[in-house]
PDB file of N, CA and C in Angstrom:
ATOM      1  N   UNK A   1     106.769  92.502  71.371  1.00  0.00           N
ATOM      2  CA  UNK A   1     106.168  92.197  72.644  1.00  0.00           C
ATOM      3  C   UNK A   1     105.214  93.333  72.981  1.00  0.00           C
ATOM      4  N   UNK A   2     104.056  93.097  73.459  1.00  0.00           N
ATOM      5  CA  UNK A   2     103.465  94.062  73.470  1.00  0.00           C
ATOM      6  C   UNK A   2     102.893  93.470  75.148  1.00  0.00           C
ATOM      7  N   UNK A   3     102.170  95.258  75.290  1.00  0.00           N
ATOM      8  CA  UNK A   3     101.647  95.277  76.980  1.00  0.00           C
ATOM      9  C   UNK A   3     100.796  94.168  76.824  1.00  0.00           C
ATOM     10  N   UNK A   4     100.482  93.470  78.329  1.00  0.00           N
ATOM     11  CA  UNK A   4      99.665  92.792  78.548  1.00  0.00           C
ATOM     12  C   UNK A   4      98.117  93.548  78.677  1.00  0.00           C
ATOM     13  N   UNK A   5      97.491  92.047  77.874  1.00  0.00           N
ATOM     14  CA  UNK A   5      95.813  92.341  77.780  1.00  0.00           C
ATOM     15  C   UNK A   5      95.117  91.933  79.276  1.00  0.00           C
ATOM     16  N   UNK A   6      94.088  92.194  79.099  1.00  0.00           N
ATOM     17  CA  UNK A   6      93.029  91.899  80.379  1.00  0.00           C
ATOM     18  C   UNK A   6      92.972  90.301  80.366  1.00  0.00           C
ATOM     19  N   UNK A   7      92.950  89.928  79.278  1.00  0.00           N
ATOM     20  CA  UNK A   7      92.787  87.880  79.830  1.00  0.00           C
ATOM     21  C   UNK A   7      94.705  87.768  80.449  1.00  0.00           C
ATOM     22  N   UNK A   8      95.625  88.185  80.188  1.00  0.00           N
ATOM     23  CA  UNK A   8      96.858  88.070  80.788  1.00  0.00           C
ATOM     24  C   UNK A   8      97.052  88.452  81.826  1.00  0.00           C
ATOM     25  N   UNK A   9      96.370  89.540  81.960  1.00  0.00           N
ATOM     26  CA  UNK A   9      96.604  90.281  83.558  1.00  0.00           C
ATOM     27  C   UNK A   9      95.901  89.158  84.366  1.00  0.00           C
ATOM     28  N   UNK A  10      94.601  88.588  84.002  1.00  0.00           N
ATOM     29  CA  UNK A  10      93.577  87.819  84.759  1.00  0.00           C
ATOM     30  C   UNK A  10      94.167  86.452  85.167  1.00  0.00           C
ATOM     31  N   UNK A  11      94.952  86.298  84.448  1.00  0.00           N
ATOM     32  CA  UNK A  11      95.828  84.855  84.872  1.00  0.00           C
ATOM     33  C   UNK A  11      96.771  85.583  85.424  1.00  0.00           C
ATOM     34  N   UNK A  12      97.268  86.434  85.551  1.00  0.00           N
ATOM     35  CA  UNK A  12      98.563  87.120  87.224  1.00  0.00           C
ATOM     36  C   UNK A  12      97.783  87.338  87.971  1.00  0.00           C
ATOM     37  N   UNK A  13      96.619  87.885  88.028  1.00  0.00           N
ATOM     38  CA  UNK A  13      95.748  88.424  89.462  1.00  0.00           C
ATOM     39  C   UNK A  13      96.616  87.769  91.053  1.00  0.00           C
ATOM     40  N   UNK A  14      96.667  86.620  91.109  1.00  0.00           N
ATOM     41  CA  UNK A  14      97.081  86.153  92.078  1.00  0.00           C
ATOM     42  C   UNK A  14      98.641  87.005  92.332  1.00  0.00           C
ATOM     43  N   UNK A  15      99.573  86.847  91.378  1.00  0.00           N
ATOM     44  CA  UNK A  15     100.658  87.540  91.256  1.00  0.00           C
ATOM     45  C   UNK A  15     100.195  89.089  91.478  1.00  0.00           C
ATOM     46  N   UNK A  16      99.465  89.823  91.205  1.00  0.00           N
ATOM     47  CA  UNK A  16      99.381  90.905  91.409  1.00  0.00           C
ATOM     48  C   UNK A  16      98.730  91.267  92.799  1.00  0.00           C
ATOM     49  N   UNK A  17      97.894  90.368  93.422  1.00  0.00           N
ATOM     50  CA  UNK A  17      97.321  90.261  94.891  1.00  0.00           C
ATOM     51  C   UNK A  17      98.340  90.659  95.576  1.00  0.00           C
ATOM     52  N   UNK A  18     100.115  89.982  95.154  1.00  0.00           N
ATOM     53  CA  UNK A  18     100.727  89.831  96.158  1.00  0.00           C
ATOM     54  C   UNK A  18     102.003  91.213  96.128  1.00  0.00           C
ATOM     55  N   UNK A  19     101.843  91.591  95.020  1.00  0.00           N
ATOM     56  CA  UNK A  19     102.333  92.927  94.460  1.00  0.00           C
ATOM     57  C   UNK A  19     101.891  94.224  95.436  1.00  0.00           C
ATOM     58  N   UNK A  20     100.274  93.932  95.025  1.00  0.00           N
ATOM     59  CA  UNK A  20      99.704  95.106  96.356  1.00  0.00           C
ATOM     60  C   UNK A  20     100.226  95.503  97.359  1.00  0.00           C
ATOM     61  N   UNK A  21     100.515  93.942  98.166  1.00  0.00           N
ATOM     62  CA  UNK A  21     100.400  94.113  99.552  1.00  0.00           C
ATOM     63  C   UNK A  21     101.934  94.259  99.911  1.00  0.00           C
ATOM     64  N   UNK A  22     102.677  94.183  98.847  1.00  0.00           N
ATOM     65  CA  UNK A  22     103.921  95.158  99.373  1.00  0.00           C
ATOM     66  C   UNK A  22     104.084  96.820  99.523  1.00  0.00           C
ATOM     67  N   UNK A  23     104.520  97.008 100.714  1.00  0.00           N
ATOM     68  CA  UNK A  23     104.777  98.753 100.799  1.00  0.00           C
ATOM     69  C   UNK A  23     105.401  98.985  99.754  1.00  0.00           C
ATOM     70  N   UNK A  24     104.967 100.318  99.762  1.00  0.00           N
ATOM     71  CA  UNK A  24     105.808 101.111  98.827  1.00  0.00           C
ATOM     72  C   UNK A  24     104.960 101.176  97.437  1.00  0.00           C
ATOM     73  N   UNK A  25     104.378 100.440  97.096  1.00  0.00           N
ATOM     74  CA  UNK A  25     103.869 100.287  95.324  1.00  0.00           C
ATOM     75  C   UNK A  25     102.600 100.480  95.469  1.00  0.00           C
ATOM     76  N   UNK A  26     102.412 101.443  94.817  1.00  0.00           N
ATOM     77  CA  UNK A  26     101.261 102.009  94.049  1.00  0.00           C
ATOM     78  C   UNK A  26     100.610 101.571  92.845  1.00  0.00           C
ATOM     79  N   UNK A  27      99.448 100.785  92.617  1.00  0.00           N
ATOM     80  CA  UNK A  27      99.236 100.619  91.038  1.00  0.00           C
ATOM     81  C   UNK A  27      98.218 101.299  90.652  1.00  0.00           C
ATOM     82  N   UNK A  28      98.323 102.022  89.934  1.00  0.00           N
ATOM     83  CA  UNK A  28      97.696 103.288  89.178  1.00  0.00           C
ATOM     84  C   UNK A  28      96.610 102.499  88.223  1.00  0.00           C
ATOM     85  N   UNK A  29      97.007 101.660  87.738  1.00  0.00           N
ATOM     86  CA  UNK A  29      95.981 100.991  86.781  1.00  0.00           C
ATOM     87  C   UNK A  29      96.522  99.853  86.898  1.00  0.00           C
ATOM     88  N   UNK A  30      95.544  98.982  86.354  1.00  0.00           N
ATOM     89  CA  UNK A  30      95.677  97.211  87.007  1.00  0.00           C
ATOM     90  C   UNK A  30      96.730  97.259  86.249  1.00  0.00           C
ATOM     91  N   UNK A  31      97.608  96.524  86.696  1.00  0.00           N
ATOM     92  CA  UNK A  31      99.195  95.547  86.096  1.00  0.00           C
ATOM     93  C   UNK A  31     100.228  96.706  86.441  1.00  0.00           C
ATOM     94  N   UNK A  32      99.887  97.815  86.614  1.00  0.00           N
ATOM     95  CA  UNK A  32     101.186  99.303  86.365  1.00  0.00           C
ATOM     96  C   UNK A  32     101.117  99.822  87.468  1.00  0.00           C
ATOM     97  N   UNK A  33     102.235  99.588  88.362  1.00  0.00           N
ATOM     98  CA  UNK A  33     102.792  99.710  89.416  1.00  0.00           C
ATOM     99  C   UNK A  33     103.620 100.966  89.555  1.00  0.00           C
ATOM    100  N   UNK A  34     103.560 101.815  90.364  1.00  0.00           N
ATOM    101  CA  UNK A  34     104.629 103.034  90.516  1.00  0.00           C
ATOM    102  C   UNK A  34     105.218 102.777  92.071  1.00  0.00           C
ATOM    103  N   UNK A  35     106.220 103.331  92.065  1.00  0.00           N
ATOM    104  CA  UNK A  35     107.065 103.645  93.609  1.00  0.00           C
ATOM    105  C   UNK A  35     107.604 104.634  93.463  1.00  0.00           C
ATOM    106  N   UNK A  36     107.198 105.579  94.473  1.00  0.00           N
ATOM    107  CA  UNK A  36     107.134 106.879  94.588  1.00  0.00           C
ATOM    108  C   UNK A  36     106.120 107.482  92.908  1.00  0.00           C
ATOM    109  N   UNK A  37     106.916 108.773  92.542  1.00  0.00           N
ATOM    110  CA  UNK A  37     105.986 109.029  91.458  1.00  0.00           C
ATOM    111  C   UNK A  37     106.603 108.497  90.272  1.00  0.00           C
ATOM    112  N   UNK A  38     107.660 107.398  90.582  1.00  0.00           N
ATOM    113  CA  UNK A  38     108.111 106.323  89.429  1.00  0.00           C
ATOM    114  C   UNK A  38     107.881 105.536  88.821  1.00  0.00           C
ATOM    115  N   UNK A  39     107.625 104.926  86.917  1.00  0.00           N
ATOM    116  CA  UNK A  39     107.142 103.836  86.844  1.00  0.00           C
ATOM    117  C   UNK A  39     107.924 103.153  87.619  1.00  0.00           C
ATOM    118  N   UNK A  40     107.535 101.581  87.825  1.00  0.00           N
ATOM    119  CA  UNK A  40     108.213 100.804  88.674  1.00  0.00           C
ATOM    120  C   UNK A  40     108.051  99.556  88.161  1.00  0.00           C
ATOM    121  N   UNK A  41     107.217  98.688  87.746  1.00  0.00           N
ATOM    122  CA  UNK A  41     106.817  97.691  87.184  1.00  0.00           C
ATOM    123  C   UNK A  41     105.790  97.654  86.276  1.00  0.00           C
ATOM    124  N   UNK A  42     105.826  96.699  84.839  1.00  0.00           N
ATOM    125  CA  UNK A  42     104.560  96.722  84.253  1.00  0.00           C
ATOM    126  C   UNK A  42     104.479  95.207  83.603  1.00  0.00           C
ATOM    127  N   UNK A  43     103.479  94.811  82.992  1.00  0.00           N
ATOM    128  CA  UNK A  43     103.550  93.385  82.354  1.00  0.00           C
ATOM    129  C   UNK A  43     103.628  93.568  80.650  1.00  0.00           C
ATOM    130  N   UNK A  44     103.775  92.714  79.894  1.00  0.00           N
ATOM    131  CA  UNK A  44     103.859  92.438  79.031  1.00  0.00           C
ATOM    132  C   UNK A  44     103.348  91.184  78.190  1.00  0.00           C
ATOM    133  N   UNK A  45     103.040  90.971  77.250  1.00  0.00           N
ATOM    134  CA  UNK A  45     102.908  89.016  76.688  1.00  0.00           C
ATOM    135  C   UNK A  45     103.879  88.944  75.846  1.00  0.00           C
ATOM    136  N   UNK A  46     103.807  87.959  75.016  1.00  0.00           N
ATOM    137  CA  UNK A  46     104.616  87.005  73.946  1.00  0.00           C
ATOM    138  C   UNK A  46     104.361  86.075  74.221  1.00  0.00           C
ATOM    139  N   UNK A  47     104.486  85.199  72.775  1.00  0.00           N
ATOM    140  CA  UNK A  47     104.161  84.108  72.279  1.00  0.00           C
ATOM    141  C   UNK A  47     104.890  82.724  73.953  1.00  0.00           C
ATOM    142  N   UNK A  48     105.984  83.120  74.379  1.00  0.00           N
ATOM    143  CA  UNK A  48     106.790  82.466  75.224  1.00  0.00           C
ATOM    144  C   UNK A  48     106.396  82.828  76.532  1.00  0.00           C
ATOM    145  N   UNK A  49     105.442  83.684  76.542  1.00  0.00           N
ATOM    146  CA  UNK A  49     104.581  83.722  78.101  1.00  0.00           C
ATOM    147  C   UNK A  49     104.914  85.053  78.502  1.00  0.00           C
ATOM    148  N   UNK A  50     104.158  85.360  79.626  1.00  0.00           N
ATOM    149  CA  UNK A  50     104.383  86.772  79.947  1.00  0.00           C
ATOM    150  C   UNK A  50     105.618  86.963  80.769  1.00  0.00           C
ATOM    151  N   UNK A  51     105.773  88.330  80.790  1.00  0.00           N
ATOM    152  CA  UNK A  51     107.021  88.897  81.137  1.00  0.00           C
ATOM    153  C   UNK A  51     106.973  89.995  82.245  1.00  0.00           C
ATOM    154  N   UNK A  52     107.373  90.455  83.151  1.00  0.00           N
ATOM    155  CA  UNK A  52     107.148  91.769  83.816  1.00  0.00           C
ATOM    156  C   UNK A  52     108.765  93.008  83.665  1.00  0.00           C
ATOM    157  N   UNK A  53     108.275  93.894  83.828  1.00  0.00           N
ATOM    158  CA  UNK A  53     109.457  94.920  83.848  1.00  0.00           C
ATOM    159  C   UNK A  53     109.268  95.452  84.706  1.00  0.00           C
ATOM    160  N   UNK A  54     110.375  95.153  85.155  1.00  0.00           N
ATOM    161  CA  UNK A  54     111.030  95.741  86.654  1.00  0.00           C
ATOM    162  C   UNK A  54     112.117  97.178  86.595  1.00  0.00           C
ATOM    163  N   UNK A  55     112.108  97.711  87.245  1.00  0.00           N
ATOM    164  CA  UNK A  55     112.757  99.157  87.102  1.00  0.00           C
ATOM    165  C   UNK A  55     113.588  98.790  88.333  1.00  0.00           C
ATOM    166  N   UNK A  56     115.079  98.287  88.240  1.00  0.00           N
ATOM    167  CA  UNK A  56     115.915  98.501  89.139  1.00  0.00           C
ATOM    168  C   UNK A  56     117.326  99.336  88.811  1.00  0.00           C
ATOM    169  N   UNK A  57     117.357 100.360  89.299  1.00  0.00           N
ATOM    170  CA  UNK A  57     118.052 101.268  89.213  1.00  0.00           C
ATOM    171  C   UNK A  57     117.196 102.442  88.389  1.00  0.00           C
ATOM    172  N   UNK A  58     118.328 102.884  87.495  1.00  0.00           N
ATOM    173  CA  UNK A  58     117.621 103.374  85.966  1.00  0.00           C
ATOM    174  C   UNK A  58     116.895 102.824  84.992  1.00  0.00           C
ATOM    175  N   UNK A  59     117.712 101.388  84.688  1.00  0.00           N
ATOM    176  CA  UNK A  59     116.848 100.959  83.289  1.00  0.00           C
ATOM    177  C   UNK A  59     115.793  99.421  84.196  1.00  0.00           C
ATOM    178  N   UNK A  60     114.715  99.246  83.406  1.00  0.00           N
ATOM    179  CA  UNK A  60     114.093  98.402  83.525  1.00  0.00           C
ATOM    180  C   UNK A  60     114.590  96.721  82.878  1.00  0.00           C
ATOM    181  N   UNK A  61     114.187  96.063  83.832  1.00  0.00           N
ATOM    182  CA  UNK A  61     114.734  94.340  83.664  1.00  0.00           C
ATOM    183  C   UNK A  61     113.669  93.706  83.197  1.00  0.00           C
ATOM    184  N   UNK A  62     113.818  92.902  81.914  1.00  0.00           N
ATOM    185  CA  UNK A  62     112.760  91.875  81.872  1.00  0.00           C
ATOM    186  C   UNK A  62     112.612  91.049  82.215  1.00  0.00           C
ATOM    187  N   UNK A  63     111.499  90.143  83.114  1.00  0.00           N
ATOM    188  CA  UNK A  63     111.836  89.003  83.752  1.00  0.00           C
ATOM    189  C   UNK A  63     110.902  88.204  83.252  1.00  0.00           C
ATOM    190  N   UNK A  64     110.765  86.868  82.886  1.00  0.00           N
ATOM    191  CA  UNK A  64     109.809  86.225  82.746  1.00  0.00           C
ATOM    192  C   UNK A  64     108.548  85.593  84.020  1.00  0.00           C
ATOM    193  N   UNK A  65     107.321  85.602  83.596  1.00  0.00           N
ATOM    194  CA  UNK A  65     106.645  85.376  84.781  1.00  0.00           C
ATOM    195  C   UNK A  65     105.894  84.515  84.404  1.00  0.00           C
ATOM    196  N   UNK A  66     105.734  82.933  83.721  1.00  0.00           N
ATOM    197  CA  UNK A  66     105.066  82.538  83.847  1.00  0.00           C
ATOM    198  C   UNK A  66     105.087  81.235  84.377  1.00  0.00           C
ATOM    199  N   UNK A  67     106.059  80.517  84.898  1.00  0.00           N
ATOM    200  CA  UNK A  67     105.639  79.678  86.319  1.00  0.00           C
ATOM    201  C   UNK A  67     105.383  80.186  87.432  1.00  0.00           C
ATOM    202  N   UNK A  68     104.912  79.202  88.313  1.00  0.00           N
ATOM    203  CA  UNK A  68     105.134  79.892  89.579  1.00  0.00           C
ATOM    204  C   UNK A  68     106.293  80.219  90.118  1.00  0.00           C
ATOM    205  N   UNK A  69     106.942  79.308  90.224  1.00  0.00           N
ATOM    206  CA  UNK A  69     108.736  79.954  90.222  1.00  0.00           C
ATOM    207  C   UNK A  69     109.241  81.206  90.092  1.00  0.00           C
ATOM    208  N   UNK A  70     108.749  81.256  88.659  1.00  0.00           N
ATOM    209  CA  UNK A  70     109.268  83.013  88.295  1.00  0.00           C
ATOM    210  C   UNK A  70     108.246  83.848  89.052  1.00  0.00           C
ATOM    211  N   UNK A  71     107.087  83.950  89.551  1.00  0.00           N
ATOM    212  CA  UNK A  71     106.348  84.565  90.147  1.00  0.00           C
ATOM    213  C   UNK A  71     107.023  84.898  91.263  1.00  0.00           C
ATOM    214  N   UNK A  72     107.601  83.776  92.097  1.00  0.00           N
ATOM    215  CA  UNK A  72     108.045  83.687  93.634  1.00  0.00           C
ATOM    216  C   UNK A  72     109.517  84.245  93.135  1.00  0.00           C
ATOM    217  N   UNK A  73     110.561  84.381  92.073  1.00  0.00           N
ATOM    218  CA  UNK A  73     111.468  85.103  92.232  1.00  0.00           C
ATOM    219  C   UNK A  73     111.083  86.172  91.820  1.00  0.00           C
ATOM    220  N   UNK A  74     109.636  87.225  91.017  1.00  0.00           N
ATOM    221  CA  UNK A  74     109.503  88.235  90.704  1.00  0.00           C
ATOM    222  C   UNK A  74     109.526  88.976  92.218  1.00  0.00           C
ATOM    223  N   UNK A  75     108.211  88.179  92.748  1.00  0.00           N
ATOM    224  CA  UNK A  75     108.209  89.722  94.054  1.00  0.00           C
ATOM    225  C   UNK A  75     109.181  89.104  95.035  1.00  0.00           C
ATOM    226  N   UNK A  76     110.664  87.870  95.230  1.00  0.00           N
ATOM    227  CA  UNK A  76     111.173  88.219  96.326  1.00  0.00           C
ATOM    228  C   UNK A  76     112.422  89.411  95.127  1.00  0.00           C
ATOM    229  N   UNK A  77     112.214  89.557  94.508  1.00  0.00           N
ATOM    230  CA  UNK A  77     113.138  90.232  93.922  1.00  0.00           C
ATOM    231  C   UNK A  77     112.569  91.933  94.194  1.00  0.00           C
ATOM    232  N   UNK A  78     111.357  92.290  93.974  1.00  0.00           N
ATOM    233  CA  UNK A  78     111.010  93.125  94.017  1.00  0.00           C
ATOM    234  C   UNK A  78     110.410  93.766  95.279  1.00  0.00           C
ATOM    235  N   UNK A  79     110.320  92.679  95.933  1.00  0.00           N
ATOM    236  CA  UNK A  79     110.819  92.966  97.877  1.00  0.00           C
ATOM    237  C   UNK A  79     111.788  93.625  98.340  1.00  0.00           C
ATOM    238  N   UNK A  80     112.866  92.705  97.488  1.00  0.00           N
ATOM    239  CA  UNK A  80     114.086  93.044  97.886  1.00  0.00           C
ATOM    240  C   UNK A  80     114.754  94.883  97.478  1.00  0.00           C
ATOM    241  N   UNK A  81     113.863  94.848  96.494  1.00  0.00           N
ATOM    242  CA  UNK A  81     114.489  96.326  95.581  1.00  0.00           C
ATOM    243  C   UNK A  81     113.877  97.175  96.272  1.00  0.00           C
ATOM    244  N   UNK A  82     112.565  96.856  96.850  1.00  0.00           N
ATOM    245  CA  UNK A  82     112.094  98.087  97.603  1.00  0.00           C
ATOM    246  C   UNK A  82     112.390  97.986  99.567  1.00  0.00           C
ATOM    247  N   UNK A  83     113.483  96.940  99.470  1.00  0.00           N
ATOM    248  CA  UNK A  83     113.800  97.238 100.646  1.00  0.00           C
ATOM    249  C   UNK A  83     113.084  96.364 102.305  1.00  0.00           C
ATOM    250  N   UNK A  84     111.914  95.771 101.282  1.00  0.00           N
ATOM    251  CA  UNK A  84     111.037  94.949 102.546  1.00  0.00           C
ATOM    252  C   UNK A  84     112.132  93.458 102.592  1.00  0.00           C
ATOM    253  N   UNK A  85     111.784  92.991 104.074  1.00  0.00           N
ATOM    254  CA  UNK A  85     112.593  91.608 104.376  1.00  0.00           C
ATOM    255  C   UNK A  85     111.801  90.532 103.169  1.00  0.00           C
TER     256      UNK A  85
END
């Protein structure tokens, strides 16, 4: 599995619009998200669609992101980790 390319990121844009506008996250470079001076999230591809990694706790979670579905459980999940309603 390797990081996501620029045509992958370009099909999340919308997903990442909504990434922004949560407190707390910083993205340092398009798709790579920090909270505080922590990685915090990044994307990924494969053949089975893209994926994001989530950093809850210590180790990072892979989640799949490519319905909308998984989009809408990525950031209420990642709402939730950083604490917003």
């Amino acid at each position: 599995m390797r990081h996501a390319t620029t045509g992958t990121l370009d099909a999340l844009e919308p997903l990442l619009v909504r990434l922004r506008d949560l407190p707390g996250l910083t993205e340092r470079r398009r798709g790579v998200f920090y909270r505080r001076s922590r990685a915090f999230l990044h994307f990924h591809e494969d053949p089975s669609g893209p994926y994001a990694d989530v950093r809850f706790g210590d180790e990072f979670e892979r989640l799949r992101v490519a319905t909308p579905a998984e989009r809408d459980a990525l950031v209420a999940r990642v709402a939730a980790g950083i604490g917003w309603p």
